[in-house]
C-alpha atoms as a PDB file:
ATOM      1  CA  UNK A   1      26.937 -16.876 -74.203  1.00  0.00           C
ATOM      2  CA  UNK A   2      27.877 -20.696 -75.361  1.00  0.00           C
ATOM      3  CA  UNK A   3      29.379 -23.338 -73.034  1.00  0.00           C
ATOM      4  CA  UNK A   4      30.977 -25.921 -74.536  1.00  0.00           C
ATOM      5  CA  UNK A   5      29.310 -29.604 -73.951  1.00  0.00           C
ATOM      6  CA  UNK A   6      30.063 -33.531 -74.983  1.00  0.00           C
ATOM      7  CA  UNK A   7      29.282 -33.575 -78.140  1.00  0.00           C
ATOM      8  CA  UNK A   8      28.274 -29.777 -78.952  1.00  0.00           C
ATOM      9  CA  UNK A   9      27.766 -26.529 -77.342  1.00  0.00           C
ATOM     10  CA  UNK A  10      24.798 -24.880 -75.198  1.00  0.00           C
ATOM     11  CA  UNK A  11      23.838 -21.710 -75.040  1.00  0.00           C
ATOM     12  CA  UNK A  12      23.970 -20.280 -71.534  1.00  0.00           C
ATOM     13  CA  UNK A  13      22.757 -16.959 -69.327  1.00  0.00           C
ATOM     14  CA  UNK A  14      24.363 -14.261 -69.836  1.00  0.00           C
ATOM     15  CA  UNK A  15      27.278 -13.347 -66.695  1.00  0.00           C
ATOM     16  CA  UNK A  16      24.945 -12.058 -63.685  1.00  0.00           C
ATOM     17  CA  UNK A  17      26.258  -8.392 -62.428  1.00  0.00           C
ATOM     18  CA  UNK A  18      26.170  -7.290 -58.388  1.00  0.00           C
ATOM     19  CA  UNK A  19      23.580  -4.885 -57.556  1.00  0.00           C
ATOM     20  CA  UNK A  20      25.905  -2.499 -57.147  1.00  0.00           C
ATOM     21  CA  UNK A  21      27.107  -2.380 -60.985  1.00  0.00           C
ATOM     22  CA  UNK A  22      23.314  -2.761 -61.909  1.00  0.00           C
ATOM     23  CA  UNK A  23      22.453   0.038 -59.908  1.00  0.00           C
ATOM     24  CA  UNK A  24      24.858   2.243 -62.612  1.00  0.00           C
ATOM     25  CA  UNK A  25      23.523   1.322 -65.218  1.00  0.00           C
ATOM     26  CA  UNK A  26      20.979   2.835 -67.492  1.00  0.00           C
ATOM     27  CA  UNK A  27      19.745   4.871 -64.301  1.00  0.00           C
ATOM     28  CA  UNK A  28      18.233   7.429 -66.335  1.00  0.00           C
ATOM     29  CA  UNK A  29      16.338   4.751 -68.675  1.00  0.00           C
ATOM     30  CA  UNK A  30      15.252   2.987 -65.037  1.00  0.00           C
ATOM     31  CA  UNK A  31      13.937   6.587 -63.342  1.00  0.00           C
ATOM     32  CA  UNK A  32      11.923   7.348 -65.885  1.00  0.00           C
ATOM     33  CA  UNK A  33      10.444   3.604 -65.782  1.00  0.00           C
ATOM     34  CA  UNK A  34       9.789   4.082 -62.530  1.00  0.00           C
ATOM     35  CA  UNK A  35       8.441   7.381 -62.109  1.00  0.00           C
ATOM     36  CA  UNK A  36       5.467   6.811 -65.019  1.00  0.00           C
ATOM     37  CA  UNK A  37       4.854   2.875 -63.521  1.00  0.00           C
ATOM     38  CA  UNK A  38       4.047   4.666 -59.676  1.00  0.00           C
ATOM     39  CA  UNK A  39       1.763   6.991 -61.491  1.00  0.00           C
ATOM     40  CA  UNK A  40      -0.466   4.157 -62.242  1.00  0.00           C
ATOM     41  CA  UNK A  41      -0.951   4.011 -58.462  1.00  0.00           C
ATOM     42  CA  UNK A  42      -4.402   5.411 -56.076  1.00  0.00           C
ATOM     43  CA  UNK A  43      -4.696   6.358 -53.169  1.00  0.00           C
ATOM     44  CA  UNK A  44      -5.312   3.214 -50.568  1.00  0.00           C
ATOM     45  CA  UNK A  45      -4.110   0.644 -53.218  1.00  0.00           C
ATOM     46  CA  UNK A  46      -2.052  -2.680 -52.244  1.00  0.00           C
ATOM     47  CA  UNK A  47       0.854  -3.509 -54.617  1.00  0.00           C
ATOM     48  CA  UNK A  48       3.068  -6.010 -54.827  1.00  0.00           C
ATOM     49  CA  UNK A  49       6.737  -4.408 -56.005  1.00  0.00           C
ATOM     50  CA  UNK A  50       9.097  -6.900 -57.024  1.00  0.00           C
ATOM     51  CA  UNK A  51      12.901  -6.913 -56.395  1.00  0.00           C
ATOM     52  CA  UNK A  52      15.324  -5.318 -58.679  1.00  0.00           C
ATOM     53  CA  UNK A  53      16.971  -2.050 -59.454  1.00  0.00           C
ATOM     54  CA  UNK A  54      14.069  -0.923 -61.661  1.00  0.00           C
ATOM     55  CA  UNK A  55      11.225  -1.748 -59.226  1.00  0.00           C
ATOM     56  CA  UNK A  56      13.772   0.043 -57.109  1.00  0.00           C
ATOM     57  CA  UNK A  57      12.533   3.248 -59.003  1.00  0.00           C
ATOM     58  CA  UNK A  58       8.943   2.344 -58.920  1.00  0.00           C
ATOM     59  CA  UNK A  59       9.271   2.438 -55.145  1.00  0.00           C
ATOM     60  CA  UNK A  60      10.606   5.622 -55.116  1.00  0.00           C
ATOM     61  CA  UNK A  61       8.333   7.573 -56.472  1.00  0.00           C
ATOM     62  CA  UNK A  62       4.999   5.778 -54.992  1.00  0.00           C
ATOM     63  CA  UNK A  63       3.182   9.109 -54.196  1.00  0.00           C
ATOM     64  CA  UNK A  64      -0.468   7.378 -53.398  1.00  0.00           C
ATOM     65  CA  UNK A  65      -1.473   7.612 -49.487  1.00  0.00           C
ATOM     66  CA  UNK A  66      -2.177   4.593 -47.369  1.00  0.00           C
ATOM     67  CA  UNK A  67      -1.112   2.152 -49.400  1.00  0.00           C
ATOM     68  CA  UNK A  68       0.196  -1.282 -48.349  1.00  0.00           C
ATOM     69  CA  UNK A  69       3.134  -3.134 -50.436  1.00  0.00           C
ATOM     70  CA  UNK A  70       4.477  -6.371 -50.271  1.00  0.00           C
ATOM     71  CA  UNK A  71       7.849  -6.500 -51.364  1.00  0.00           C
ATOM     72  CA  UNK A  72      10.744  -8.863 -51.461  1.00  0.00           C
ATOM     73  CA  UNK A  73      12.886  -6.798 -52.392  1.00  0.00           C
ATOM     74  CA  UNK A  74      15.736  -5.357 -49.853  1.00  0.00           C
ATOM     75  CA  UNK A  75      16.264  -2.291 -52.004  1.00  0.00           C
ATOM     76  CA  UNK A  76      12.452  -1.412 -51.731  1.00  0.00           C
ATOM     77  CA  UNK A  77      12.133  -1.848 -48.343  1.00  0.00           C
ATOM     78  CA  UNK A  78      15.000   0.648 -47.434  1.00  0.00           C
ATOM     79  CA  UNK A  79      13.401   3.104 -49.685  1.00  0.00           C
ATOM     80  CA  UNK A  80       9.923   2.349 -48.729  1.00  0.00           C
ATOM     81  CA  UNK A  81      10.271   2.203 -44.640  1.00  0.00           C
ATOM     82  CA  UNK A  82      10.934   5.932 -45.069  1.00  0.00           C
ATOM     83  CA  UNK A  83       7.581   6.960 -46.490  1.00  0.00           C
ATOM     84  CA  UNK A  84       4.926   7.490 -43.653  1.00  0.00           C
ATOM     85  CA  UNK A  85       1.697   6.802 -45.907  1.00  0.00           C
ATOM     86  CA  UNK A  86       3.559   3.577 -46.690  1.00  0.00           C
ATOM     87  CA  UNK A  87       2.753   0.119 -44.985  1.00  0.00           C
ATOM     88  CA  UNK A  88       5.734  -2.118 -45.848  1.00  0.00           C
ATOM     89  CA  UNK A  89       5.311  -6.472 -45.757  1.00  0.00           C
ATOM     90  CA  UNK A  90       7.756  -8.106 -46.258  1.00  0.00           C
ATOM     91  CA  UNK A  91       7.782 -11.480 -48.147  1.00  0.00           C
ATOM     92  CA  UNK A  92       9.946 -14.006 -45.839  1.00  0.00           C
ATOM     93  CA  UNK A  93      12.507 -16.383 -47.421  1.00  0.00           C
ATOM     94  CA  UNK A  94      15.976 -17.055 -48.378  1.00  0.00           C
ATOM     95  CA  UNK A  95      18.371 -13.972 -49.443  1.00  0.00           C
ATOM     96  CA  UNK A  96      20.111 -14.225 -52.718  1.00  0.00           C
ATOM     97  CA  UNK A  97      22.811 -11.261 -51.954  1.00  0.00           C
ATOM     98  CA  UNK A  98      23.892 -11.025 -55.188  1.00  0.00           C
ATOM     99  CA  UNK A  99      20.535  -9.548 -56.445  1.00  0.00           C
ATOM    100  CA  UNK A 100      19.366  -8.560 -53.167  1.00  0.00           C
ATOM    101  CA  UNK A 101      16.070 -10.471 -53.918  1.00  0.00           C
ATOM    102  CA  UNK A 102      14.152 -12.594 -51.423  1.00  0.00           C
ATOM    103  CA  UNK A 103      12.386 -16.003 -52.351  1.00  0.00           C
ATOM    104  CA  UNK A 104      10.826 -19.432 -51.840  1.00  0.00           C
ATOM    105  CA  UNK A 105       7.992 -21.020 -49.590  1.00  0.00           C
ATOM    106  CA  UNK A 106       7.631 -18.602 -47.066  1.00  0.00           C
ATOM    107  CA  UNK A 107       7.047 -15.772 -49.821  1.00  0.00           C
ATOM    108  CA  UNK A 108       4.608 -17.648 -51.749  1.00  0.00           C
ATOM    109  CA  UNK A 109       2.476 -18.699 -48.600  1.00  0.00           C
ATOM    110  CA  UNK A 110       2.008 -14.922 -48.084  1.00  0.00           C
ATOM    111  CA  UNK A 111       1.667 -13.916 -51.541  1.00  0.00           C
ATOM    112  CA  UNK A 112      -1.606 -17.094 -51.404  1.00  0.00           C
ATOM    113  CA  UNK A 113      -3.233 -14.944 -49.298  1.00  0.00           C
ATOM    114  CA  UNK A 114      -3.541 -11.468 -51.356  1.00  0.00           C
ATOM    115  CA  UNK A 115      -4.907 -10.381 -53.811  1.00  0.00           C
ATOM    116  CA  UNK A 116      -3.359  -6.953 -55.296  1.00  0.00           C
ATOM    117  CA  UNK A 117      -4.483  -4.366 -57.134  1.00  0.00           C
ATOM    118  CA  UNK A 118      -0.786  -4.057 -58.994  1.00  0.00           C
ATOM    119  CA  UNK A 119       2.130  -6.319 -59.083  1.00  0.00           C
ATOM    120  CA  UNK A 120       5.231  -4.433 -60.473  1.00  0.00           C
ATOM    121  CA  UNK A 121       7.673  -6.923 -61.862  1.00  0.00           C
ATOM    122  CA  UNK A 122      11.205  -6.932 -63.103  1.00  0.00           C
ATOM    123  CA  UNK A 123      12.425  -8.876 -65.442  1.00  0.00           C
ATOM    124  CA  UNK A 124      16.358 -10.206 -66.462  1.00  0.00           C
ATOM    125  CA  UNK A 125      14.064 -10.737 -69.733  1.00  0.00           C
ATOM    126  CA  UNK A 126      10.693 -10.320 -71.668  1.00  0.00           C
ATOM    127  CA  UNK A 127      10.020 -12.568 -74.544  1.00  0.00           C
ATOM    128  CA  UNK A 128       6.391 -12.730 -75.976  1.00  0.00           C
ATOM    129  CA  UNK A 129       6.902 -17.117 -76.185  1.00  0.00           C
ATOM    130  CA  UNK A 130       8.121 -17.561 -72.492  1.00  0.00           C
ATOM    131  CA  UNK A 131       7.373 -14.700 -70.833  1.00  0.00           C
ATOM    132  CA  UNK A 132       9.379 -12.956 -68.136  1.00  0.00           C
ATOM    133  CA  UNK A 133      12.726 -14.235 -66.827  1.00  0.00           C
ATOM    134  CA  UNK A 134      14.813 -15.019 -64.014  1.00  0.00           C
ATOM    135  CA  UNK A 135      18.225 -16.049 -62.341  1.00  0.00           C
ATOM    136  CA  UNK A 136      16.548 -19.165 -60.469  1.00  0.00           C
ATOM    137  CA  UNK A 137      13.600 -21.235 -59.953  1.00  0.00           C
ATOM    138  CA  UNK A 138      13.149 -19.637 -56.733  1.00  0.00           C
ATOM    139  CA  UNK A 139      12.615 -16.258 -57.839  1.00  0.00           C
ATOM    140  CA  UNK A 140      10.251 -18.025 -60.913  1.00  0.00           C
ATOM    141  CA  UNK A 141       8.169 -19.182 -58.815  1.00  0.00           C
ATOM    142  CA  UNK A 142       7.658 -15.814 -56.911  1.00  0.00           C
ATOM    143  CA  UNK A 143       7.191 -13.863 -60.109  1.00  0.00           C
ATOM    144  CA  UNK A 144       4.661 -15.730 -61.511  1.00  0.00           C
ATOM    145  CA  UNK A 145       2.533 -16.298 -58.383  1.00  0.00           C
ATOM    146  CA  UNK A 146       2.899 -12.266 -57.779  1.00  0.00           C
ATOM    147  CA  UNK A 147       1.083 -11.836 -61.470  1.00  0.00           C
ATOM    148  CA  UNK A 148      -1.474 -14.645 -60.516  1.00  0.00           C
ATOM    149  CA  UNK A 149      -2.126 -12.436 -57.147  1.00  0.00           C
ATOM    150  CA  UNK A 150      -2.516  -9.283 -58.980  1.00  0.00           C
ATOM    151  CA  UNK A 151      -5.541  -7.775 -60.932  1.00  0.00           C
ATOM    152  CA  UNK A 152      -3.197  -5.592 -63.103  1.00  0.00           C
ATOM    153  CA  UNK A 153       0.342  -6.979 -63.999  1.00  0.00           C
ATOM    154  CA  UNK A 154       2.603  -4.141 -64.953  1.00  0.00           C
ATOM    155  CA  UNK A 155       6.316  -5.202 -65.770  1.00  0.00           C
ATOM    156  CA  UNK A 156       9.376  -2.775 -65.858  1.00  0.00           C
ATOM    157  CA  UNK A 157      12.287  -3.215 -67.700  1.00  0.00           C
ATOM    158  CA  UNK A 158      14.443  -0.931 -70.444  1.00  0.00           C
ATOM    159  CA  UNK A 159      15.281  -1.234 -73.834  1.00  0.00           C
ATOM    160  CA  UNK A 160      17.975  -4.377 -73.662  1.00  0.00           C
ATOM    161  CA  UNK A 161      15.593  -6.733 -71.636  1.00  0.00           C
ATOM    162  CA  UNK A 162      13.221  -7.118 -74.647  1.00  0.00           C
ATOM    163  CA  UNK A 163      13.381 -10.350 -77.111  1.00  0.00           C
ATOM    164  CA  UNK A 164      15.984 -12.098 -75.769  1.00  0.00           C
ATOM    165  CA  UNK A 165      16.194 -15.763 -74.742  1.00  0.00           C
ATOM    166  CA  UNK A 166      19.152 -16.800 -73.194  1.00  0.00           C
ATOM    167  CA  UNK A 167      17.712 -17.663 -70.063  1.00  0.00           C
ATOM    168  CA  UNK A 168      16.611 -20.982 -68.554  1.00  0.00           C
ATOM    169  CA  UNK A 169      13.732 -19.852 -65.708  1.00  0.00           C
ATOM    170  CA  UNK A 170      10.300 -18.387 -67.034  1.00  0.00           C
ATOM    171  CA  UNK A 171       7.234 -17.397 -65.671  1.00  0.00           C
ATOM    172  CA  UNK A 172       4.377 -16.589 -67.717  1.00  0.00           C
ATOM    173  CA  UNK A 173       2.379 -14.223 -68.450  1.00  0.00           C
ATOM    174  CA  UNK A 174      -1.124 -13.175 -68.283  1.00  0.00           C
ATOM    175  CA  UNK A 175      -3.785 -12.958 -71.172  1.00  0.00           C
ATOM    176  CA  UNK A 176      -3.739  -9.088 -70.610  1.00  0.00           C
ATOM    177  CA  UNK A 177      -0.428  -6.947 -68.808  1.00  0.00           C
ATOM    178  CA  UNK A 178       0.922  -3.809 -68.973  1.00  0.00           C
ATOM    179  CA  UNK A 179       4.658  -2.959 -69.963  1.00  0.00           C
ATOM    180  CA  UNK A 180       6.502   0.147 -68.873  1.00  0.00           C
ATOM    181  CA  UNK A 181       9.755   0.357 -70.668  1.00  0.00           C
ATOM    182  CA  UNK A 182      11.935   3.726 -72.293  1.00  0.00           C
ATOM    183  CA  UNK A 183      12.169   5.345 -75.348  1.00  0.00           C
ATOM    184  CA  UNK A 184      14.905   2.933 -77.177  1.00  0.00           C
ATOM    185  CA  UNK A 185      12.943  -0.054 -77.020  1.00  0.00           C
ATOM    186  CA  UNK A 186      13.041  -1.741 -80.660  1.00  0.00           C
ATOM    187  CA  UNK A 187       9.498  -1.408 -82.574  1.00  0.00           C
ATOM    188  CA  UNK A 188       9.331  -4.926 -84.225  1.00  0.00           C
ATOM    189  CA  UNK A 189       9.945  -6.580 -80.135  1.00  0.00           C
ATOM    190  CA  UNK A 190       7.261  -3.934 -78.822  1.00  0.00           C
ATOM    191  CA  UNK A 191       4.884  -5.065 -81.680  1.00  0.00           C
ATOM    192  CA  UNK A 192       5.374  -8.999 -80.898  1.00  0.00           C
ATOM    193  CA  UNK A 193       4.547  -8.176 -77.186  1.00  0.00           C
ATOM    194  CA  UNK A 194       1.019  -6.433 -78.280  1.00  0.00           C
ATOM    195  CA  UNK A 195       0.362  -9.711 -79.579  1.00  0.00           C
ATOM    196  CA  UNK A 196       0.876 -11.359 -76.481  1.00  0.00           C
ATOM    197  CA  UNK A 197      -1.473  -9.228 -75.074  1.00  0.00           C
ATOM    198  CA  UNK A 198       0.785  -6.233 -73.760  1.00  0.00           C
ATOM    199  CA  UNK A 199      -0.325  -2.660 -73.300  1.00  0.00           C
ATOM    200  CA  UNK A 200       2.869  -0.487 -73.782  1.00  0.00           C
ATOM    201  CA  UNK A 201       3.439   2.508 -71.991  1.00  0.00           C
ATOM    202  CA  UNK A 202       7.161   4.475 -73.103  1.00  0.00           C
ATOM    203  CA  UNK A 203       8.960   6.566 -70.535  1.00  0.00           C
ATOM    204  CA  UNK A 204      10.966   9.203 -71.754  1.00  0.00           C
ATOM    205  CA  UNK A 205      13.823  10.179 -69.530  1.00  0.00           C
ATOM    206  CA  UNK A 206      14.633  13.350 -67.917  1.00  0.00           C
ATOM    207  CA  UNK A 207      17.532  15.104 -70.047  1.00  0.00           C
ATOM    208  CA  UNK A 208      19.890  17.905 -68.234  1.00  0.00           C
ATOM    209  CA  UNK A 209      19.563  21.238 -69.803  1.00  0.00           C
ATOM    210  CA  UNK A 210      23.698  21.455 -69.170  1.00  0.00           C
ATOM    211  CA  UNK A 211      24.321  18.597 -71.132  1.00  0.00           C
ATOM    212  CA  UNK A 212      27.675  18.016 -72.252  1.00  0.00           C
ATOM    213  CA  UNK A 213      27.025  18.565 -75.720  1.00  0.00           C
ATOM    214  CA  UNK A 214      24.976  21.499 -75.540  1.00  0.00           C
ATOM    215  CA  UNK A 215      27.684  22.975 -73.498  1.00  0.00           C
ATOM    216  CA  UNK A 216      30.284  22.215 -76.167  1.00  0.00           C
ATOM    217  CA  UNK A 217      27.496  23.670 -78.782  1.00  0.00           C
ATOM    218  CA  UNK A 218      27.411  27.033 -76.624  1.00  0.00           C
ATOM    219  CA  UNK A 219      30.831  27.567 -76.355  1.00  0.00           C
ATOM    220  CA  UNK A 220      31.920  31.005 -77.923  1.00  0.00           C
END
């Protein structure tokens, strides 16, 4: 997007959508991110699941028993506070509604005091330069401090999230990280995150044996 300015034009974020149109969108792409990302998950492990529709997944189909997560996240807490091998924290702050996401001092004194096996992180944006973004400082700040708390850094995020730039908050990210994203993700932006030090794992989604088309194909 461009704004106009004195003397020129800026280039701006792109429009911010409400949870609730996020959560229709590319749901397919997003289960099967989440699904293979909670596979990476033992038995016992603490986590650290981030907030957003994607990490939404990756809470949803955490399997492992007694595990403890920290989450700020109010999508992952519903989900999680239902699973009894599940013990939920949850990081204190300031609620953004629009993105359901919880942030600032209170979530980064906690987050000090752990150190995680995994932190599962969504991302508005993955660029190999900057690293991963976000809406605010606030949830910046969070981010990177939950891959600084983590031994293993594993982001989520489909296809459209990769290579772009039009954001202003980044946090970076580590030497060595994992990314979990689907099946349409473009080569060349998969190959300039290996050389940021990525290792790329592609989720394939589930597909419907009555799909639409096959129905059409079957039809006397």
């Amino acid at each position: 997007h461009i704004t106009r300015t004195y003397g020129g034009v800026a280039l701006t974020s792109p429009t911010e959508q409400s949870i609730h149109q996020r959560h229709l969108e590319f749901t397919r792409e997003k289960d099967a991110i989440g699904r293979l990302a909670a596979e990476l998950v033992a038995d016992g492990a603490l986590v650290i699941v981030d907030a957003g529709t994607t990490t939404e997944f990756v809470a949803r189909y955490l399997e492992a028993e007694d595990i403890t997560v920290f989450t700020n996240g109010i999508g992952a807490i519903n989900i999680l506070m239902r699973k009894e091998d599940v013990s939920v924290v949850v990081l204190g702050g300031r609620l953004r509604r629009v993105n359901e996401t919880i942030s600032g001092a209170e979530a980064e004194g906690m987050l000090r005091s752990v150190v995680a096996d995994y932190a599962f992180v969504g991302a508005d944006a993955v660029h190999p330069e900057y690293g991963v973004a976000s809406r605010t400082l606030e949830q910046s700040r969070l981010k990177t401090l939950m891959m600084q708390r983590a031994r293993q850094t594993v982001v989520v995020a489909d296809h459209r999230k990769l290579g772009t730039d039009q954001f202003s908050y980044w946090s970076a990210l580590p030497a060595q990280w994992r990314l979990v994203t689907d099946e349409d993700a473009d080569p060349i932006h998969l190959d300039r995150l290996r050389h940021v030090g990525a290792h790329i794992d592609i989720a394939h989604p589930l597909r419907a044996v009555t799909d639409t088309a096959d129905q059409k194909g079957n039809q006397p």
